[in-house]
Protein backbone atom coordinates (compact mmCIF):
# COMPACT_ATOMS: atom_id res chain seq x y z
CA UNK A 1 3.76 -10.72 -3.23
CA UNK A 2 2.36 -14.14 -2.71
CA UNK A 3 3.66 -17.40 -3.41
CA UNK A 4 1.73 -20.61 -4.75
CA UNK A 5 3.14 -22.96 -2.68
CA UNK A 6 1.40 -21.31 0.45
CA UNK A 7 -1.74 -19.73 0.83
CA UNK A 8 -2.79 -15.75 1.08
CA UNK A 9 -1.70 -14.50 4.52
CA UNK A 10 -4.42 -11.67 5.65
CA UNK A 11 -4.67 -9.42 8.96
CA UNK A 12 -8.43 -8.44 9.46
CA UNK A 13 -9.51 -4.97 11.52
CA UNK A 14 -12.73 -4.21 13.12
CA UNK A 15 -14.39 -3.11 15.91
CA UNK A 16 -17.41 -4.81 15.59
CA UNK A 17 -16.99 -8.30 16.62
CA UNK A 18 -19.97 -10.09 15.02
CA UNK A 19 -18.71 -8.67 11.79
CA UNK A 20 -15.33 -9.70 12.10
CA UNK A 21 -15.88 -13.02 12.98
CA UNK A 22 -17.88 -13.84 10.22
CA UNK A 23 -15.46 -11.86 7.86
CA UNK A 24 -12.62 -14.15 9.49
CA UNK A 25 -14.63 -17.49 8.96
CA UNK A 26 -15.52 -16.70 5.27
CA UNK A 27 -11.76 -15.99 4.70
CA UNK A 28 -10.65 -19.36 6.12
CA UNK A 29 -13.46 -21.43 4.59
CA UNK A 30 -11.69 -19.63 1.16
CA UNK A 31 -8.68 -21.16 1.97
CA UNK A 32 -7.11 -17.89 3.15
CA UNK A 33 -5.05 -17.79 6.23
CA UNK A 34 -6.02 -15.30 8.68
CA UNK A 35 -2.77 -14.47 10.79
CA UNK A 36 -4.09 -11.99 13.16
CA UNK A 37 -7.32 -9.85 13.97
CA UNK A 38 -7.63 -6.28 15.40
CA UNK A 39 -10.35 -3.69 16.82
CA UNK A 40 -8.09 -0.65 17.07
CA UNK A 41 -5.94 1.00 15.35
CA UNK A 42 -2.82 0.67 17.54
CA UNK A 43 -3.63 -2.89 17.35
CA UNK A 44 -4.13 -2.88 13.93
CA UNK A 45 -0.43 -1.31 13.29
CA UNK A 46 1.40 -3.43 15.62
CA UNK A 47 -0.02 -7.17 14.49
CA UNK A 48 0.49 -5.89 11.05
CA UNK A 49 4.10 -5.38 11.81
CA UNK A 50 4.82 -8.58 13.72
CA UNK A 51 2.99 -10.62 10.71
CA UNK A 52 3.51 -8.64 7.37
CA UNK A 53 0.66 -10.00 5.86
CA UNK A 54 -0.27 -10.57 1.75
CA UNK A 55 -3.33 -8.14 3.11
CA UNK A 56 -4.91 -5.95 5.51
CA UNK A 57 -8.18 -5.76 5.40
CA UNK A 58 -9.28 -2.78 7.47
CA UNK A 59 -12.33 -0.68 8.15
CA UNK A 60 -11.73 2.93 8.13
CA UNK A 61 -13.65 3.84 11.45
CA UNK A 62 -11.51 2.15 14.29
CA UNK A 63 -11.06 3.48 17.63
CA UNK A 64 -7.58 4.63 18.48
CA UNK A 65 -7.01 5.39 14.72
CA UNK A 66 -8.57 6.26 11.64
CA UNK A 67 -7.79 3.07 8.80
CA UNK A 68 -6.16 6.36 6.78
CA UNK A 69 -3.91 6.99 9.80
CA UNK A 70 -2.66 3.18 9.95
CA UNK A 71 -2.36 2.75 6.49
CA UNK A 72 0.57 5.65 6.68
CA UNK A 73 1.89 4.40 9.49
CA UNK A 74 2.22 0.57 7.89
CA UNK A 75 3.51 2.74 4.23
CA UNK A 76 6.73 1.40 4.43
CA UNK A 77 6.13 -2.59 4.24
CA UNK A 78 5.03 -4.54 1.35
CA UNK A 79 1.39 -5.60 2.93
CA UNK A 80 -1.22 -4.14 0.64
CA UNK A 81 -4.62 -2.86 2.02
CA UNK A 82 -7.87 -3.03 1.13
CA UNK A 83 -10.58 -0.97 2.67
CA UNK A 84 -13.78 -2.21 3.96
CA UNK A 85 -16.10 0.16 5.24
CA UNK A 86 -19.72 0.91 5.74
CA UNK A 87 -18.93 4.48 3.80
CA UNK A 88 -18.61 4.96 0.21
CA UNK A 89 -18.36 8.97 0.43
CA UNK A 90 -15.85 10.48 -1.65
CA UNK A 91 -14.01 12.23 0.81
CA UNK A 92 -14.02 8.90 2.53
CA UNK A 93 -12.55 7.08 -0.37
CA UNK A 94 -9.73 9.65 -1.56
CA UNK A 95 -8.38 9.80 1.71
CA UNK A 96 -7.66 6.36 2.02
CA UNK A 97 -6.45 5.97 -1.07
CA UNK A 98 -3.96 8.79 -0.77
CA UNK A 99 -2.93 7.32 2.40
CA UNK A 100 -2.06 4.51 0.69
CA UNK A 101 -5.03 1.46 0.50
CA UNK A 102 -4.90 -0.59 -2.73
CA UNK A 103 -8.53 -1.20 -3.24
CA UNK A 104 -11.86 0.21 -1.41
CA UNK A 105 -14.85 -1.78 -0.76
CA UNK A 106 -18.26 -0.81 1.11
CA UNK A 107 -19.80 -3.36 3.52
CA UNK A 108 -22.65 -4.25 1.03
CA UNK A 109 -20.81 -6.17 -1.20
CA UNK A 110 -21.45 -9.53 -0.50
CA UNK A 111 -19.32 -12.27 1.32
CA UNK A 112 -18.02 -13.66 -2.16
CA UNK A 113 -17.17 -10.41 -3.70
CA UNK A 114 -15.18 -9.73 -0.66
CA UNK A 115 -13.30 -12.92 -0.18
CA UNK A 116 -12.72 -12.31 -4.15
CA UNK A 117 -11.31 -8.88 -3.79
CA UNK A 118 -8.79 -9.94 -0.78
CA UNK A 119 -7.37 -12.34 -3.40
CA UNK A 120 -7.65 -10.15 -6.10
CA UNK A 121 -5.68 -7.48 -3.74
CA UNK A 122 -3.21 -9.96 -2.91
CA UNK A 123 -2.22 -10.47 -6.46
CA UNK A 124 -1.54 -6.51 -6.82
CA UNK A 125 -4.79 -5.57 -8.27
CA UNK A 126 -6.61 -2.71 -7.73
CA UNK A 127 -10.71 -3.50 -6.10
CA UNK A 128 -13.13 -0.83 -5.65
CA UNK A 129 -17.10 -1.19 -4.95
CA UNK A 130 -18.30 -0.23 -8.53
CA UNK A 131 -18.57 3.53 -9.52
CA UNK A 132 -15.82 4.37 -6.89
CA UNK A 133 -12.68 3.14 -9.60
CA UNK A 134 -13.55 6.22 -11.83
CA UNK A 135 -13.25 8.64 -8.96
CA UNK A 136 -9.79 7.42 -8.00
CA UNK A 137 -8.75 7.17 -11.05
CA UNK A 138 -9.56 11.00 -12.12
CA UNK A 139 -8.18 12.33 -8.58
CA UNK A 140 -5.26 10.70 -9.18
CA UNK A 141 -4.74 11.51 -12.85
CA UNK A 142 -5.57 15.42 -11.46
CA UNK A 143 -2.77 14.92 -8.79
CA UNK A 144 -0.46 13.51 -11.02
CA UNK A 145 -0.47 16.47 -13.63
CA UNK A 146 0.04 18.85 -10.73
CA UNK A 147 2.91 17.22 -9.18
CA UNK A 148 4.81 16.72 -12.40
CA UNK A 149 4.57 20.39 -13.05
CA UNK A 150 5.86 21.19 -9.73
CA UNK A 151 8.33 18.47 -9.27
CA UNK A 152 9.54 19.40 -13.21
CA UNK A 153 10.29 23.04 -11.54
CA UNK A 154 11.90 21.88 -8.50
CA UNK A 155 14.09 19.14 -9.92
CA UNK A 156 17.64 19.90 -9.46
CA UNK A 157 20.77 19.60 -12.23
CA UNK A 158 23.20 16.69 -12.06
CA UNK A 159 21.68 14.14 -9.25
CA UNK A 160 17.91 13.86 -9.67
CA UNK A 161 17.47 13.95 -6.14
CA UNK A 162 20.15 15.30 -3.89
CA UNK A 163 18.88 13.88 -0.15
CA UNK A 164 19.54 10.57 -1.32
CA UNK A 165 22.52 8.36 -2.29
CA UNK A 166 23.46 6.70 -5.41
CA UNK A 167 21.83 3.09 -3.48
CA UNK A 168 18.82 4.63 -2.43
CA UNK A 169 18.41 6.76 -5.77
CA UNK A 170 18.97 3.08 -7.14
CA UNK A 171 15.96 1.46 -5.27
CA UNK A 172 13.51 4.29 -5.47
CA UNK A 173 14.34 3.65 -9.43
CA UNK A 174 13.25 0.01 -9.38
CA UNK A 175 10.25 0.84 -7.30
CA UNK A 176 9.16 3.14 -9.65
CA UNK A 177 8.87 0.38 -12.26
CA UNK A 178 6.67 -1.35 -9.76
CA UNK A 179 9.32 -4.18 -9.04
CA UNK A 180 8.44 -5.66 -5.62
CA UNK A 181 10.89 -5.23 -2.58
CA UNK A 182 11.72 -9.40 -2.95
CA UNK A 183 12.71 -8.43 -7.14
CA UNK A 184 14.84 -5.25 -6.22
CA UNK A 185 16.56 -7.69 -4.03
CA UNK A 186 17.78 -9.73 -6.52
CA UNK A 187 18.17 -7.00 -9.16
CA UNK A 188 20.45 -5.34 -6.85
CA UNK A 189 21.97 -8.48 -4.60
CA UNK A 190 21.42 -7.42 -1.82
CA UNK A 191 18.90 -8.71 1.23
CA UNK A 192 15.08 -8.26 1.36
CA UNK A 193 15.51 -6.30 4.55
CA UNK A 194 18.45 -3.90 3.19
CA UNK A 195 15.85 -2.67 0.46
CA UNK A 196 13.21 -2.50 2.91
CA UNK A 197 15.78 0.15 5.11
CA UNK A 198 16.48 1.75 1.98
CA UNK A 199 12.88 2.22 1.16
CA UNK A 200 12.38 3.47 4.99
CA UNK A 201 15.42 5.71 5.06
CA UNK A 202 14.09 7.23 1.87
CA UNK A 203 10.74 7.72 2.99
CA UNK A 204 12.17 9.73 5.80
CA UNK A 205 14.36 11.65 3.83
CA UNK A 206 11.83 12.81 1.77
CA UNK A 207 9.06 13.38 4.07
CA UNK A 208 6.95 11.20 2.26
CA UNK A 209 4.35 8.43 4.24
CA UNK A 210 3.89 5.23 2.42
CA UNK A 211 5.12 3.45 -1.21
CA UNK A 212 2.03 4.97 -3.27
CA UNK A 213 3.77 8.46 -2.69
CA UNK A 214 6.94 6.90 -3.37
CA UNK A 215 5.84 6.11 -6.74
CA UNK A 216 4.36 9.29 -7.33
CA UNK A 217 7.46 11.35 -6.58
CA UNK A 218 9.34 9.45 -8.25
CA UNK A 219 7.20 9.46 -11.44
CA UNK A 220 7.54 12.70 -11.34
CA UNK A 221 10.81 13.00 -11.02
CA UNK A 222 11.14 10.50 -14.89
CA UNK A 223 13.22 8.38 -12.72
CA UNK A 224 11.72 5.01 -13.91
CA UNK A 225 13.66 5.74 -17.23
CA UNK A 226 16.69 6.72 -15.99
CA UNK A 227 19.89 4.27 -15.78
CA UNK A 228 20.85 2.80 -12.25
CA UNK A 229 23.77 4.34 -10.60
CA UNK A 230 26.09 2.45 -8.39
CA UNK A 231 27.59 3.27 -4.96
């Protein structure tokens, strides 16, 4: 995702302004370069878009829409999120997860342990407030044993999924392995955006919302060990 040679690009979103601002000045006195701000949702989503950030750092509670609503409507680029929010429920927590958030933090961590978990989320790792990780964990372990039964049932002879085409049965392969959109690219020679329209037609196709469900049906579907096929 990010690249040495330039620092960690990060949107920030929330609606309270003294908060933000001092979220945004600890993040630039880190060295991290804060490309945008928002206090909506709608906001949120569209400066997201324009920038495609290494992160977005979003608080769940924003007017316009919740932070589980924009992180499905932002599922199909590359940017990873990471939750900040005053709530640590579990209901909370799952949800944005499922929605597709990389890592979940509540707002008393301190300013160090947050600037360390936007890095830490930039590199692809996974941040959560401490006693949240084993809750995520054990949902998603639980959903992942039900969809493989299900998917197992449902998975069709021949072609392991049908809606697709040999390219985009080719991509949702690679993602699977967790290769990033940038290394599918070059696996495959073709452009960063190409993938990223693969990735988007697929997600429609499928009726899926973001990459972590992506992953999940594909998973489920063993395609991460299967040979690429060719148009």
């Amino acid at each position: 995702m990010t690249d040495s040679a330039r620092p960690t690009t990060v949107v920030v979103a929330d609606d309270h302004p003294l908060w933000l601002g001092a979220l945004e000045r600890d993040l630039a006195e880190a060295g991290l370069e804060v490309v945008a701000t928002a206090a909506d949702g709608p906001s949120t989503v569209r400066r997201t878009r324009a920038t495609q950030p290494d992160v977005l750092v979003l608080d769940l509670n924003l007017p316009g829409m919740r932070g589980d609503e924009v992180c499905r409507a932002l599922g199909d680029l590359e940017t990873r999120v990471l939750i900040l929010s005053a709530s640590g429920e579990q209901l909370d927590v799952l949800a944005a997860i499922k929605a597709g958030a990389t890592g979940y933090l509540v707002k008393s961590a301190s300013s160090q342990e947050i600037v360390e978990a936007v890095a830490a989320t930039a590199r692809g790792e996974a941040v959560f407030t401490p006693g949240l990780a084993g809750l995520v964990l054990g949902e998603f372990r639980r959903m992942a044993a039900g969809d493989t039964g299900q998917e197992a049932a449902q998975a069709p002879a021949g072609r392991p999924i049908p809606e697709l085409t040999d390219r985009e049965t080719e991509v949702l392969r690679l993602v699977a392995t967790g290769m990033s959109y940038k290394e599918i690219a070059a696996e495959l020679v073709l452009s960063h955006r190409t993938v990223q329209n693969h990735v988007q037609n697929t997600l429609g196709k499928l009726h899926l919302h973001n990459r972590v469900e992506l992953v999940r049906f594909a998973l489920a579907r063993g395609l991460e060990d299967g040979p690429t096929g060719r148009d």
